[in-house]
PDB file of N, CA and C in Angstrom:
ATOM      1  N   UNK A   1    -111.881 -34.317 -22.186  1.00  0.00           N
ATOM      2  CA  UNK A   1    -111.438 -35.337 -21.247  1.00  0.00           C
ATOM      3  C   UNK A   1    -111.549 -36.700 -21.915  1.00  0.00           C
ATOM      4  N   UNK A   2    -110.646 -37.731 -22.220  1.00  0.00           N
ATOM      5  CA  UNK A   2    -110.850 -38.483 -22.299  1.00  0.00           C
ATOM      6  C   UNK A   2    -110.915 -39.846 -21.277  1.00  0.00           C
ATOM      7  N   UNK A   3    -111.719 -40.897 -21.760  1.00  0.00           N
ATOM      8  CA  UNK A   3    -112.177 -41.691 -21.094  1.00  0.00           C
ATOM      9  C   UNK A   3    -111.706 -42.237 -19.753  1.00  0.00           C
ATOM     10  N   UNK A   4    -110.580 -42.853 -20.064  1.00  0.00           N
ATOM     11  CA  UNK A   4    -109.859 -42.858 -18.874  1.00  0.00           C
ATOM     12  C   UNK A   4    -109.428 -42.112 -17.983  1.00  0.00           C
ATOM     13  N   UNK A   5    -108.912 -40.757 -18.267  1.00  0.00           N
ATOM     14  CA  UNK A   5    -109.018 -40.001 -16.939  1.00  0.00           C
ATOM     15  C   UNK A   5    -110.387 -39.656 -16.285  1.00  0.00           C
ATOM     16  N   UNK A   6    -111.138 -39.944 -16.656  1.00  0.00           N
ATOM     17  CA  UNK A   6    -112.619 -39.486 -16.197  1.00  0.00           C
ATOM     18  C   UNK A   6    -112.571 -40.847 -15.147  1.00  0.00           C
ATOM     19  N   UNK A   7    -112.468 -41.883 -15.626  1.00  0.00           N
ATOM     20  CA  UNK A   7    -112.459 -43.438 -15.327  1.00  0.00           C
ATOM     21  C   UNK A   7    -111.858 -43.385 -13.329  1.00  0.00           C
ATOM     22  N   UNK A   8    -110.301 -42.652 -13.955  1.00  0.00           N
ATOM     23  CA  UNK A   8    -109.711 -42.816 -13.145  1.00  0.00           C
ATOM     24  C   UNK A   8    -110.030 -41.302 -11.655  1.00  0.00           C
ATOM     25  N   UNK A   9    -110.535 -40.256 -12.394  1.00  0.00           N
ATOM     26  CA  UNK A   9    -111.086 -39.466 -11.464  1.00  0.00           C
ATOM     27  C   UNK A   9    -112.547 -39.484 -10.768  1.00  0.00           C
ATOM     28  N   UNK A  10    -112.891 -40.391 -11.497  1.00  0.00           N
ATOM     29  CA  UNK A  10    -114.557 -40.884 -10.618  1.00  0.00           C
ATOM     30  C   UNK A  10    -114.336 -41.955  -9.582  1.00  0.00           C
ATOM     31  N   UNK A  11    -113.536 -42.818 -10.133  1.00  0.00           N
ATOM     32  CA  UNK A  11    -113.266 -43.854  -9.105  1.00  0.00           C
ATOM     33  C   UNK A  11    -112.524 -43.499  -7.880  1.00  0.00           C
ATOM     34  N   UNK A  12    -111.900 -42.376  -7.455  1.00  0.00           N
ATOM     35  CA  UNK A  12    -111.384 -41.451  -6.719  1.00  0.00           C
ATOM     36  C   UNK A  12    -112.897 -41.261  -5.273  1.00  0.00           C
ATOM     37  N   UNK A  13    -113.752 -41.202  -6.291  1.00  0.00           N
ATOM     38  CA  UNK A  13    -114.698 -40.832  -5.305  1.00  0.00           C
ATOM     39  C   UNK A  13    -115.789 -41.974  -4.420  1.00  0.00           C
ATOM     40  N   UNK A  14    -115.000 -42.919  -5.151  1.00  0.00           N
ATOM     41  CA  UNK A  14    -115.617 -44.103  -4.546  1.00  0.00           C
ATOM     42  C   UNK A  14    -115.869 -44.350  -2.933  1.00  0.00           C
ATOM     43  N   UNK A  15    -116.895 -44.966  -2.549  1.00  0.00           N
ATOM     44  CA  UNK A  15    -116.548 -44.961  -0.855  1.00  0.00           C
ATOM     45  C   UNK A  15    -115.679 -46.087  -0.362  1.00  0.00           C
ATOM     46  N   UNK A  16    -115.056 -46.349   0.721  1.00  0.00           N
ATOM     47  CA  UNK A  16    -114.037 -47.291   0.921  1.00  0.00           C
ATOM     48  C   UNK A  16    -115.023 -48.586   0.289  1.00  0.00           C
ATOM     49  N   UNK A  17    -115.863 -48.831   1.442  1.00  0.00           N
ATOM     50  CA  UNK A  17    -116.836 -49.881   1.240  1.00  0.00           C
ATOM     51  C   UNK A  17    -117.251 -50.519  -0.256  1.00  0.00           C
ATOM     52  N   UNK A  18    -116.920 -49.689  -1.295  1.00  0.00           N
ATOM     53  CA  UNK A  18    -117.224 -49.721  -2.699  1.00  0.00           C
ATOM     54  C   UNK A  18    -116.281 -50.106  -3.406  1.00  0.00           C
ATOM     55  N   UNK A  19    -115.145 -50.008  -2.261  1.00  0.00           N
ATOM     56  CA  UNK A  19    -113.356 -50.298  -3.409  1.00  0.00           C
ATOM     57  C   UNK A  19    -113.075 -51.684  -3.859  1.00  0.00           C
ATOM     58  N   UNK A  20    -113.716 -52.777  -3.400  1.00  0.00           N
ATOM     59  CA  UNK A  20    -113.097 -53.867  -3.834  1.00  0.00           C
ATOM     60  C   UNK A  20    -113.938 -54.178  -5.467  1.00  0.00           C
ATOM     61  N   UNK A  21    -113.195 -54.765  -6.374  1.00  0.00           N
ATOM     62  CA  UNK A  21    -113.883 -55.302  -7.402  1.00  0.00           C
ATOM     63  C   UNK A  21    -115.504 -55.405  -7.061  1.00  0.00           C
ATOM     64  N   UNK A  22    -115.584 -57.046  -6.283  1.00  0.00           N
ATOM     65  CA  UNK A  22    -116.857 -57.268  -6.576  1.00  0.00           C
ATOM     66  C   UNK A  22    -117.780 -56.036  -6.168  1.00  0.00           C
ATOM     67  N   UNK A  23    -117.485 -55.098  -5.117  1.00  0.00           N
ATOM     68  CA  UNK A  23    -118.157 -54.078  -4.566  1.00  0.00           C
ATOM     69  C   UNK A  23    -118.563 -53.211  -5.867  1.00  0.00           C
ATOM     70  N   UNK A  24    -117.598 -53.023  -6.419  1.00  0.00           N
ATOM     71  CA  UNK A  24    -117.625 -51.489  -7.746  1.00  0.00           C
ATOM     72  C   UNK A  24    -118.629 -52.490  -8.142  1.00  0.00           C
ATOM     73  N   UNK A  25    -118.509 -53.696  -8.569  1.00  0.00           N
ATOM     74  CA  UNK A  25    -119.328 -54.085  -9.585  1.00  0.00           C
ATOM     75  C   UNK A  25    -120.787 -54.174  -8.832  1.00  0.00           C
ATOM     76  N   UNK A  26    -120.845 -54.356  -7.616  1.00  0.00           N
ATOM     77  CA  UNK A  26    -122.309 -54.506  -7.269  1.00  0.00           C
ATOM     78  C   UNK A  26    -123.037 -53.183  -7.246  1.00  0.00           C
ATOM     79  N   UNK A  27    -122.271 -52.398  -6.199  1.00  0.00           N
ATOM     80  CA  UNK A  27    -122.607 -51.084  -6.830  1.00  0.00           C
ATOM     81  C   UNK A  27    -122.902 -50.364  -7.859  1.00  0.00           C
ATOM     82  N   UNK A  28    -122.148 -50.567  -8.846  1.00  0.00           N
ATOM     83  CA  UNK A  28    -122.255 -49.732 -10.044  1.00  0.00           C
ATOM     84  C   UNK A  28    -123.452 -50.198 -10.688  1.00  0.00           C
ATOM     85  N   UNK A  29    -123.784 -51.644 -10.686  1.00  0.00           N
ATOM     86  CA  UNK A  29    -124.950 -51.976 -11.364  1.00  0.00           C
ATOM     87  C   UNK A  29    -125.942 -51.815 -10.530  1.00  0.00           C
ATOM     88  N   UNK A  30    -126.151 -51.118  -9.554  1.00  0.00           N
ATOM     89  CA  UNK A  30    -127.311 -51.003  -8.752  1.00  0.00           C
ATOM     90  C   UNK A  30    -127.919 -49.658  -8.841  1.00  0.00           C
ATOM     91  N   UNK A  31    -126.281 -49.096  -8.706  1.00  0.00           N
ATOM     92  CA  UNK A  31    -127.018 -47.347  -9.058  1.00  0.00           C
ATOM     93  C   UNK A  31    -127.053 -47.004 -10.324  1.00  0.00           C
ATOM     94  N   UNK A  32    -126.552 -47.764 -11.756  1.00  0.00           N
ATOM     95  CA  UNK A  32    -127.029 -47.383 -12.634  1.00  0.00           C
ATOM     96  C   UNK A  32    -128.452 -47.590 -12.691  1.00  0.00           C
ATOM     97  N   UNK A  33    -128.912 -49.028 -12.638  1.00  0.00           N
ATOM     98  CA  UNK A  33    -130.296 -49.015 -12.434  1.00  0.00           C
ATOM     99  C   UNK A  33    -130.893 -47.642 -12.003  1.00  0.00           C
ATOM    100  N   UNK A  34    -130.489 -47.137 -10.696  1.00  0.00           N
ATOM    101  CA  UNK A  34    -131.217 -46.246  -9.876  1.00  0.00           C
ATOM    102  C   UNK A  34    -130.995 -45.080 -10.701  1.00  0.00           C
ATOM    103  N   UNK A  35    -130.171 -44.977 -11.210  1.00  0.00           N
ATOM    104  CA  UNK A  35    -129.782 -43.817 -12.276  1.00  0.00           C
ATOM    105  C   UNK A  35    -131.042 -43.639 -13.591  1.00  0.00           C
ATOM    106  N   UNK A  36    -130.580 -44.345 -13.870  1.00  0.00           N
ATOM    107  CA  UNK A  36    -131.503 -44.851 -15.350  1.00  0.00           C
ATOM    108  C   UNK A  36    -132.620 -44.605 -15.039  1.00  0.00           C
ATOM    109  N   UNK A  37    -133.461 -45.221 -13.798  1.00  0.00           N
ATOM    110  CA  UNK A  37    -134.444 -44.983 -13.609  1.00  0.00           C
ATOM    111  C   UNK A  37    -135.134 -43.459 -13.242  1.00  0.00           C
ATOM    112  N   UNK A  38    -133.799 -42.616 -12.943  1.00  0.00           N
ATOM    113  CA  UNK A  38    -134.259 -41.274 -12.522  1.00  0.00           C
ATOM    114  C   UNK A  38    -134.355 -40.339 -13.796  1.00  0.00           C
ATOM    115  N   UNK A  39    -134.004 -41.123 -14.851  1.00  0.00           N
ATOM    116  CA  UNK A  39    -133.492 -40.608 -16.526  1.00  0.00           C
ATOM    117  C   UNK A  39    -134.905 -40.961 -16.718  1.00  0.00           C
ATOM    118  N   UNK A  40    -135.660 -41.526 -16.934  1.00  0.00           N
ATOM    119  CA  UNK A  40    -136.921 -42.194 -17.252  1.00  0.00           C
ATOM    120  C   UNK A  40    -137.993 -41.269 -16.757  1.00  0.00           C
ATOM    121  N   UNK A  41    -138.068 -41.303 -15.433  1.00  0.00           N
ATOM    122  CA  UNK A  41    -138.479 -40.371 -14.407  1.00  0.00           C
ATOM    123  C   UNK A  41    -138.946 -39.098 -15.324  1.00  0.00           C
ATOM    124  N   UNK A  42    -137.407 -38.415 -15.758  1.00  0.00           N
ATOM    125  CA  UNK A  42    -138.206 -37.251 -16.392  1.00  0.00           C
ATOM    126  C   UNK A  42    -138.856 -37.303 -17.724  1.00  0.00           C
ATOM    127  N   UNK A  43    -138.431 -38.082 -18.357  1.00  0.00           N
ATOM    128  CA  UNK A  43    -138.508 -38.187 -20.162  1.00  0.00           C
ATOM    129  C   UNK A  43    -140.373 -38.287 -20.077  1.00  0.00           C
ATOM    130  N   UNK A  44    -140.266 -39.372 -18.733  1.00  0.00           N
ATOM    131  CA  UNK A  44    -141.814 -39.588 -18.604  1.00  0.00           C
ATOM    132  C   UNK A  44    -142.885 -38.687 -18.410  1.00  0.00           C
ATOM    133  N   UNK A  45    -142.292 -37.646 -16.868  1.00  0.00           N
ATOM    134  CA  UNK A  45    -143.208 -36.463 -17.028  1.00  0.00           C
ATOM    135  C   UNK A  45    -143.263 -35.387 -18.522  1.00  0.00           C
ATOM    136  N   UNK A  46    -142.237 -35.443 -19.091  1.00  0.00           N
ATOM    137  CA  UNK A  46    -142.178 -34.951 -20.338  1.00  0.00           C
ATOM    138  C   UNK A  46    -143.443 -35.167 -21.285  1.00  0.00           C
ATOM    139  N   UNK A  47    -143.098 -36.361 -21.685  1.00  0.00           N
ATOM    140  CA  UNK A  47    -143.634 -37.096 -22.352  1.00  0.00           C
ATOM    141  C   UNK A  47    -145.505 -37.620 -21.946  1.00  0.00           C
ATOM    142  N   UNK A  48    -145.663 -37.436 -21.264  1.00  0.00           N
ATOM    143  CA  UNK A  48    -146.939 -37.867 -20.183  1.00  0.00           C
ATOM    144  C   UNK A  48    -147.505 -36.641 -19.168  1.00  0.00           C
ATOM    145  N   UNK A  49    -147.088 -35.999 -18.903  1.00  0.00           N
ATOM    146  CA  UNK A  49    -147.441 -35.241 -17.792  1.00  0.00           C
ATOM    147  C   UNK A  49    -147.628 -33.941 -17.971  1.00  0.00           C
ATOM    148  N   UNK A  50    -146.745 -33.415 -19.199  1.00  0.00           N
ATOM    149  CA  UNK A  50    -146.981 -32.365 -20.013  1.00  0.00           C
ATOM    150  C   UNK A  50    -146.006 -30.959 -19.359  1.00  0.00           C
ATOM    151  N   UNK A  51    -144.870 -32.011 -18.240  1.00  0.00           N
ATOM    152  CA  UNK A  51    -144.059 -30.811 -18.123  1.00  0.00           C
ATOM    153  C   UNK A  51    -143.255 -30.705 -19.753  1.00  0.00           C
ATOM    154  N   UNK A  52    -142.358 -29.882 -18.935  1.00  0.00           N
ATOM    155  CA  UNK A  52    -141.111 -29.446 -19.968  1.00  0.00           C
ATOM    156  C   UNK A  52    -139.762 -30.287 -19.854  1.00  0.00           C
ATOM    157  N   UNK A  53    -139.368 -30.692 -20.845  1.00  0.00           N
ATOM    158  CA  UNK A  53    -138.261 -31.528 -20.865  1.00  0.00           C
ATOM    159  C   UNK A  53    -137.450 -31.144 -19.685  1.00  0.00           C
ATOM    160  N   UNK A  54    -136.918 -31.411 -18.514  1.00  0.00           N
ATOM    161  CA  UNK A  54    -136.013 -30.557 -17.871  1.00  0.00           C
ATOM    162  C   UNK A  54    -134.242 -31.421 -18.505  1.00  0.00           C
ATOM    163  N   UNK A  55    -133.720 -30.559 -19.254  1.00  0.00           N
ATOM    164  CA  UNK A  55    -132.488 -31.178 -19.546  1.00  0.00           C
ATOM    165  C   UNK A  55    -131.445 -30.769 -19.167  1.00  0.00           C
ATOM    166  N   UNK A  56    -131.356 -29.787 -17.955  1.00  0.00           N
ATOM    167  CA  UNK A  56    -130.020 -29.957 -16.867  1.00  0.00           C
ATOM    168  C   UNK A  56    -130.345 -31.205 -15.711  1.00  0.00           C
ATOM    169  N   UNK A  57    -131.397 -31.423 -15.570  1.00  0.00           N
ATOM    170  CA  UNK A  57    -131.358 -32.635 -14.716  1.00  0.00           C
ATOM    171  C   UNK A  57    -131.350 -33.564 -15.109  1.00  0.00           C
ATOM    172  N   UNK A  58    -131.912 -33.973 -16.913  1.00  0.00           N
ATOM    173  CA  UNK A  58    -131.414 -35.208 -17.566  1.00  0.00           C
ATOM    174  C   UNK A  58    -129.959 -35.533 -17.424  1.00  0.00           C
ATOM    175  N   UNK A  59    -129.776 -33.818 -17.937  1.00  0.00           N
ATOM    176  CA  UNK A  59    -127.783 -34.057 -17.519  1.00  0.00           C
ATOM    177  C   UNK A  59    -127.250 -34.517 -16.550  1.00  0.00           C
ATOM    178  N   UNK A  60    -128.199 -34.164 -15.178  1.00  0.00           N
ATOM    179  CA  UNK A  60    -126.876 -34.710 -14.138  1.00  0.00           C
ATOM    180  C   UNK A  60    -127.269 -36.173 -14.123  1.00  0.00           C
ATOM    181  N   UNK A  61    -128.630 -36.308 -14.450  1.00  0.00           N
ATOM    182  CA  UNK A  61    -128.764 -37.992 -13.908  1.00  0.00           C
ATOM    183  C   UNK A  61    -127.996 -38.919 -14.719  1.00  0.00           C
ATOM    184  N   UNK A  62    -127.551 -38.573 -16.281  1.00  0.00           N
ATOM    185  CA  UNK A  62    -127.159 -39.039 -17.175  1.00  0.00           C
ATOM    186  C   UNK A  62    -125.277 -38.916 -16.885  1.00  0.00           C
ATOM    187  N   UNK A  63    -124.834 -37.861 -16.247  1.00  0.00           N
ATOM    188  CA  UNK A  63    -123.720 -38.060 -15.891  1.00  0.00           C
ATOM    189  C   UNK A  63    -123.525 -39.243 -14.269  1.00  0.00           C
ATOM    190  N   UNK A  64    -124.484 -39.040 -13.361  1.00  0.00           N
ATOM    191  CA  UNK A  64    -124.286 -40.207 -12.828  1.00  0.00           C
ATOM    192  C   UNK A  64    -124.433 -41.421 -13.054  1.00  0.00           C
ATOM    193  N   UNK A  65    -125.103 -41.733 -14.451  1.00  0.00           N
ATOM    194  CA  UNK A  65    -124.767 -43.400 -14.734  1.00  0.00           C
ATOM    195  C   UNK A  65    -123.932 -43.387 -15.501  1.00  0.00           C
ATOM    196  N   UNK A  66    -123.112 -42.284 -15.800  1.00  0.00           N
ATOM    197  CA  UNK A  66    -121.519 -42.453 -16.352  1.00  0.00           C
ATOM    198  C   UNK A  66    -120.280 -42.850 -14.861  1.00  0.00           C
ATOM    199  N   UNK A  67    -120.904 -42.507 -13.825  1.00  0.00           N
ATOM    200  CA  UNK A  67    -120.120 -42.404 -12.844  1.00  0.00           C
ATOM    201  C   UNK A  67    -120.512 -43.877 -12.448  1.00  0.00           C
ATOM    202  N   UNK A  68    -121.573 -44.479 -12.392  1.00  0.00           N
ATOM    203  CA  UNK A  68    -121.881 -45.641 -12.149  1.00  0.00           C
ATOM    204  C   UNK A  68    -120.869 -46.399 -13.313  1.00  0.00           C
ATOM    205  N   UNK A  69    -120.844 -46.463 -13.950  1.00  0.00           N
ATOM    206  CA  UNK A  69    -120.526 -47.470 -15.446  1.00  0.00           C
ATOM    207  C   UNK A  69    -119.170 -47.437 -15.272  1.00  0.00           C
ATOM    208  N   UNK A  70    -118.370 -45.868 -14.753  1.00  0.00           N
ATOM    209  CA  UNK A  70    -117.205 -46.397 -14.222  1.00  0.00           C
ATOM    210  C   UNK A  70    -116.724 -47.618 -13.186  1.00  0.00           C
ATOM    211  N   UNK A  71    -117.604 -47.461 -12.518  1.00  0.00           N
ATOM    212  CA  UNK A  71    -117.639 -48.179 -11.142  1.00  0.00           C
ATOM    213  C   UNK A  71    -117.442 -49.535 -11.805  1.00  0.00           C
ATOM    214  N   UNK A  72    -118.523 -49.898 -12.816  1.00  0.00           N
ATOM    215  CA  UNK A  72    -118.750 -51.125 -13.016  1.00  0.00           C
ATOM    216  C   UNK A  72    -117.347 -51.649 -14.007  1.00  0.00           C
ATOM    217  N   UNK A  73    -116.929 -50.314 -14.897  1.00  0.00           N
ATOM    218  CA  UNK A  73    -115.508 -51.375 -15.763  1.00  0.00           C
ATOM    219  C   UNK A  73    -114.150 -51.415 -14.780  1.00  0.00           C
ATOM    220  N   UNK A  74    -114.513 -50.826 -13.982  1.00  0.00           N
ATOM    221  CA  UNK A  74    -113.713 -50.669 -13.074  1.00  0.00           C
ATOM    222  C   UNK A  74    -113.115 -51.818 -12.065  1.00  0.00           C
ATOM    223  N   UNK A  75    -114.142 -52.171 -11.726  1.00  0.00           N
ATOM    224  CA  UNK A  75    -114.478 -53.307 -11.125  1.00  0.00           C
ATOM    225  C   UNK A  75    -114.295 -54.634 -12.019  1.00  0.00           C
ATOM    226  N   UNK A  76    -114.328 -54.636 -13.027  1.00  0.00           N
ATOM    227  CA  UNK A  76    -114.367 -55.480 -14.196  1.00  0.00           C
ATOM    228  C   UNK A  76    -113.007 -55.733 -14.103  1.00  0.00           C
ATOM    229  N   UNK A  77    -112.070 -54.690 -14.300  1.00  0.00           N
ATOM    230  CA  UNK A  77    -110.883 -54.601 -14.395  1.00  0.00           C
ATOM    231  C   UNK A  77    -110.732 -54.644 -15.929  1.00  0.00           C
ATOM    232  N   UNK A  78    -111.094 -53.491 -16.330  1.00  0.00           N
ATOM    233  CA  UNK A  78    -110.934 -52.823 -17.800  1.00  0.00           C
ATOM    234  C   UNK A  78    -112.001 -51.597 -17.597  1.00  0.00           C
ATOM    235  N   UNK A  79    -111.409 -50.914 -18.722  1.00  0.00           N
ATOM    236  CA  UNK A  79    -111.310 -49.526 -19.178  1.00  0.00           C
ATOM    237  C   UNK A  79    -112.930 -48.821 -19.996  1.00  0.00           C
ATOM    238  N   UNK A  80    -113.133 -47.627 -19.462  1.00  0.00           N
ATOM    239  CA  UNK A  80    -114.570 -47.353 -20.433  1.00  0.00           C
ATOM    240  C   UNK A  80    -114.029 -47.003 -22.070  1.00  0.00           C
ATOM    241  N   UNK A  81    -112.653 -46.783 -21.807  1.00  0.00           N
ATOM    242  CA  UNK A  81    -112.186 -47.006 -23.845  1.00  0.00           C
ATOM    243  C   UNK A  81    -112.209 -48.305 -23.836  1.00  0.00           C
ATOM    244  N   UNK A  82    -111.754 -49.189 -23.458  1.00  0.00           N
ATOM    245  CA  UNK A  82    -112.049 -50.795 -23.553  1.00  0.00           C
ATOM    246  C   UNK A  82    -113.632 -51.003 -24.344  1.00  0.00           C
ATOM    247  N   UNK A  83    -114.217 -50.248 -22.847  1.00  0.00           N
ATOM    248  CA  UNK A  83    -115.964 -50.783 -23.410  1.00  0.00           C
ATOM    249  C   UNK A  83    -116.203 -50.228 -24.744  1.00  0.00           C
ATOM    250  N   UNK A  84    -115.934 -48.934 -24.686  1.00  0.00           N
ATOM    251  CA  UNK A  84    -116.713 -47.849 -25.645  1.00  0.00           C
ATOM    252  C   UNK A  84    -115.820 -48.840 -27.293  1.00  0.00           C
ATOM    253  N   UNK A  85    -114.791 -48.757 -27.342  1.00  0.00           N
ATOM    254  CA  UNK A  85    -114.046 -49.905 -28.863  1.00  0.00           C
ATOM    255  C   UNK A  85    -115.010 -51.313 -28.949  1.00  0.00           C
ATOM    256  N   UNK A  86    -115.127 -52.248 -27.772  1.00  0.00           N
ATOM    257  CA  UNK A  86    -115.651 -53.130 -27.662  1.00  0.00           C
ATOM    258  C   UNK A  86    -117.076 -52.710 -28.780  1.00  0.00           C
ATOM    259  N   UNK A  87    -117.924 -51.940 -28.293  1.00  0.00           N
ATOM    260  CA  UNK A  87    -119.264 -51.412 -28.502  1.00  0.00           C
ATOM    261  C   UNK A  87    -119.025 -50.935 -29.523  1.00  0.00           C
ATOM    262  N   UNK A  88    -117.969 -50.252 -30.611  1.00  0.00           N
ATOM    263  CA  UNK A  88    -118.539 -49.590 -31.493  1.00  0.00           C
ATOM    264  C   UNK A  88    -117.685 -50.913 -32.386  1.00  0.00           C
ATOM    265  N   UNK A  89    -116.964 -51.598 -32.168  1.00  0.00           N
ATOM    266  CA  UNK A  89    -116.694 -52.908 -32.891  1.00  0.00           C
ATOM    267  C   UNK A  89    -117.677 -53.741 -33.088  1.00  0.00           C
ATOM    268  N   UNK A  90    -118.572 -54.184 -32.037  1.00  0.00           N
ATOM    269  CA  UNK A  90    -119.835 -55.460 -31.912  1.00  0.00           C
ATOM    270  C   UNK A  90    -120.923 -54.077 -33.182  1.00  0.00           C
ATOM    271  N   UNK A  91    -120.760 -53.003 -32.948  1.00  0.00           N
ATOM    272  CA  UNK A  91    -121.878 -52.731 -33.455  1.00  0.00           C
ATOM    273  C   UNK A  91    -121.841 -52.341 -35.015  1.00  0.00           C
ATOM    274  N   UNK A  92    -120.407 -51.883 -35.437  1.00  0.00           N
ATOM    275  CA  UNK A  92    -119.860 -52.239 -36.839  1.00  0.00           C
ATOM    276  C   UNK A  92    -119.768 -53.482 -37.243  1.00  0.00           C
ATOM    277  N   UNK A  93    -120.232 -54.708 -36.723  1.00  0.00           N
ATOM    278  CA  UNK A  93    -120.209 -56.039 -37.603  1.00  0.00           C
ATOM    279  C   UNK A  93    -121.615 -56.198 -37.363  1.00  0.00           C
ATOM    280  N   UNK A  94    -122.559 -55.534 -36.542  1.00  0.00           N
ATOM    281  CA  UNK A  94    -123.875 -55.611 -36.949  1.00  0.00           C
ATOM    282  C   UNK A  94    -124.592 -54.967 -37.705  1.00  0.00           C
ATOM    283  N   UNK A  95    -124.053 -53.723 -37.763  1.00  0.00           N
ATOM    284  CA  UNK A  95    -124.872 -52.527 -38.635  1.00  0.00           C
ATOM    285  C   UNK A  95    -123.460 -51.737 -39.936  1.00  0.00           C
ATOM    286  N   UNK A  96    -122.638 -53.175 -40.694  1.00  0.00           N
ATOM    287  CA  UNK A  96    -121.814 -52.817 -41.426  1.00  0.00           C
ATOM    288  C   UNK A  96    -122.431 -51.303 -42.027  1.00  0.00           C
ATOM    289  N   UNK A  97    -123.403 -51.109 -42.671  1.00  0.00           N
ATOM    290  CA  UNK A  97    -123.884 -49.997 -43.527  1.00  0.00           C
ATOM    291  C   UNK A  97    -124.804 -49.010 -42.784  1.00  0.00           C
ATOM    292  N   UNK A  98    -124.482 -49.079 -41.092  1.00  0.00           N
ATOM    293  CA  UNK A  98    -125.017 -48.262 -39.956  1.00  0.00           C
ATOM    294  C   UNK A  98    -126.529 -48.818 -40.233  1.00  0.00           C
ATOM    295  N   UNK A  99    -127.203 -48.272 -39.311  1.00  0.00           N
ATOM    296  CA  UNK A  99    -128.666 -49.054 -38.879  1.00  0.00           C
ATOM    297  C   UNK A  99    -129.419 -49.612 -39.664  1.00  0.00           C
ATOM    298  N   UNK A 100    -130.268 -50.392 -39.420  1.00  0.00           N
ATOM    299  CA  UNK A 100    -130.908 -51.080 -40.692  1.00  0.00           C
ATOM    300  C   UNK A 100    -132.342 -51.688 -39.966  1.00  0.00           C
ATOM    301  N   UNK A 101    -133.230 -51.564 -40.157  1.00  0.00           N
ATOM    302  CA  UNK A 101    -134.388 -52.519 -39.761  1.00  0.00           C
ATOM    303  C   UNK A 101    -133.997 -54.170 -40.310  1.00  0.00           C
ATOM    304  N   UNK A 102    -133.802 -54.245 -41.242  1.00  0.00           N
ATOM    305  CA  UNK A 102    -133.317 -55.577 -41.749  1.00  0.00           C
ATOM    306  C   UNK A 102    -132.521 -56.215 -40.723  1.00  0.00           C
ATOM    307  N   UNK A 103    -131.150 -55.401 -40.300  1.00  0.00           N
ATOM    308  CA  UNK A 103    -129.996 -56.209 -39.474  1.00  0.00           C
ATOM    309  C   UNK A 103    -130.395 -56.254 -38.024  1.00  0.00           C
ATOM    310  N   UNK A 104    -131.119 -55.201 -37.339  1.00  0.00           N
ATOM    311  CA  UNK A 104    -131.848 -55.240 -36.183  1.00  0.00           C
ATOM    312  C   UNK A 104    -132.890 -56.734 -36.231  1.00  0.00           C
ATOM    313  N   UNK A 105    -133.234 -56.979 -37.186  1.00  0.00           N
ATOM    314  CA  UNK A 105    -134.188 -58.427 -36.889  1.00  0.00           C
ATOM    315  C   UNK A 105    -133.111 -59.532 -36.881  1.00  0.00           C
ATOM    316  N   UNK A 106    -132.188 -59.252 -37.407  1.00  0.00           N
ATOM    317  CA  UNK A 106    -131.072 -60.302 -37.135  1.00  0.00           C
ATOM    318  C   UNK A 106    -130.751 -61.026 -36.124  1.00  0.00           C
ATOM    319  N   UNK A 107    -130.796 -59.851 -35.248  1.00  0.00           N
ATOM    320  CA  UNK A 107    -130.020 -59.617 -34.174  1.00  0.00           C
ATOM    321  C   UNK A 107    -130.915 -59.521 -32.746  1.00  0.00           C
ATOM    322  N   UNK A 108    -132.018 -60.339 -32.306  1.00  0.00           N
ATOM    323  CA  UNK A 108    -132.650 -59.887 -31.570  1.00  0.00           C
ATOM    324  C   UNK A 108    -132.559 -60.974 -30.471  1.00  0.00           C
ATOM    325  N   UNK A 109    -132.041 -60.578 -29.127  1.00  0.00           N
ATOM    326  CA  UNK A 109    -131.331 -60.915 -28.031  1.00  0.00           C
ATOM    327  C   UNK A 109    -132.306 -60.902 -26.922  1.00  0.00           C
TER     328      UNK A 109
END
């Protein structure tokens, strides 16, 4: 699947209340947060708690802040190929020779 039809079949599922620009955009950045945070959630008991990685539920939480992120370029009024070129452009003029501890201190935001 590429990007845009995903783009354009998530936003399908939007609720009315969610359809206008600024809406996708408030939304989307709210439940990614809430997303992200449920991604954390497990890595943490993982990592800390001494369960077991659970990585079908990393999966779904990790596909809903793809569904969020639609929301949000969506709302933007541009494309997650938009973002995803954007991102691997900004990050080829930072890491010309791919990652670097050197260019990471460069670059600290």
């Amino acid at each position: 699947m590429e990007f845009n039809e995903y783009q354009k079949l998530a936003i399908r599922t939007a609720s009315e209340a969610s359809k206008s620009k600024e809406n996708l955009i408030l939304n989307g950045v709210m439940g990614l947060c809430g997303e992200a945070g449920e991604c954390i959630e497990i890595v943490k008991k993982h990592k800390f708690h001494g369960h077991e990685l659970n990585a079908e539920k990393l999966k779904d939480e990790a596909s809903d802040c793809l569904w969020y992120l639609a929301a949000i370029v969506e709302g933007l009024g541009t494309t997650l190929e938009e973002i995803a070129i954007h991102n691997i452009e900004k990050l080829s003029k930072r890491y010309p020779d791919g990652f670097s501890k050197e260019n990471s201190k460069k670059h600290v935001e």
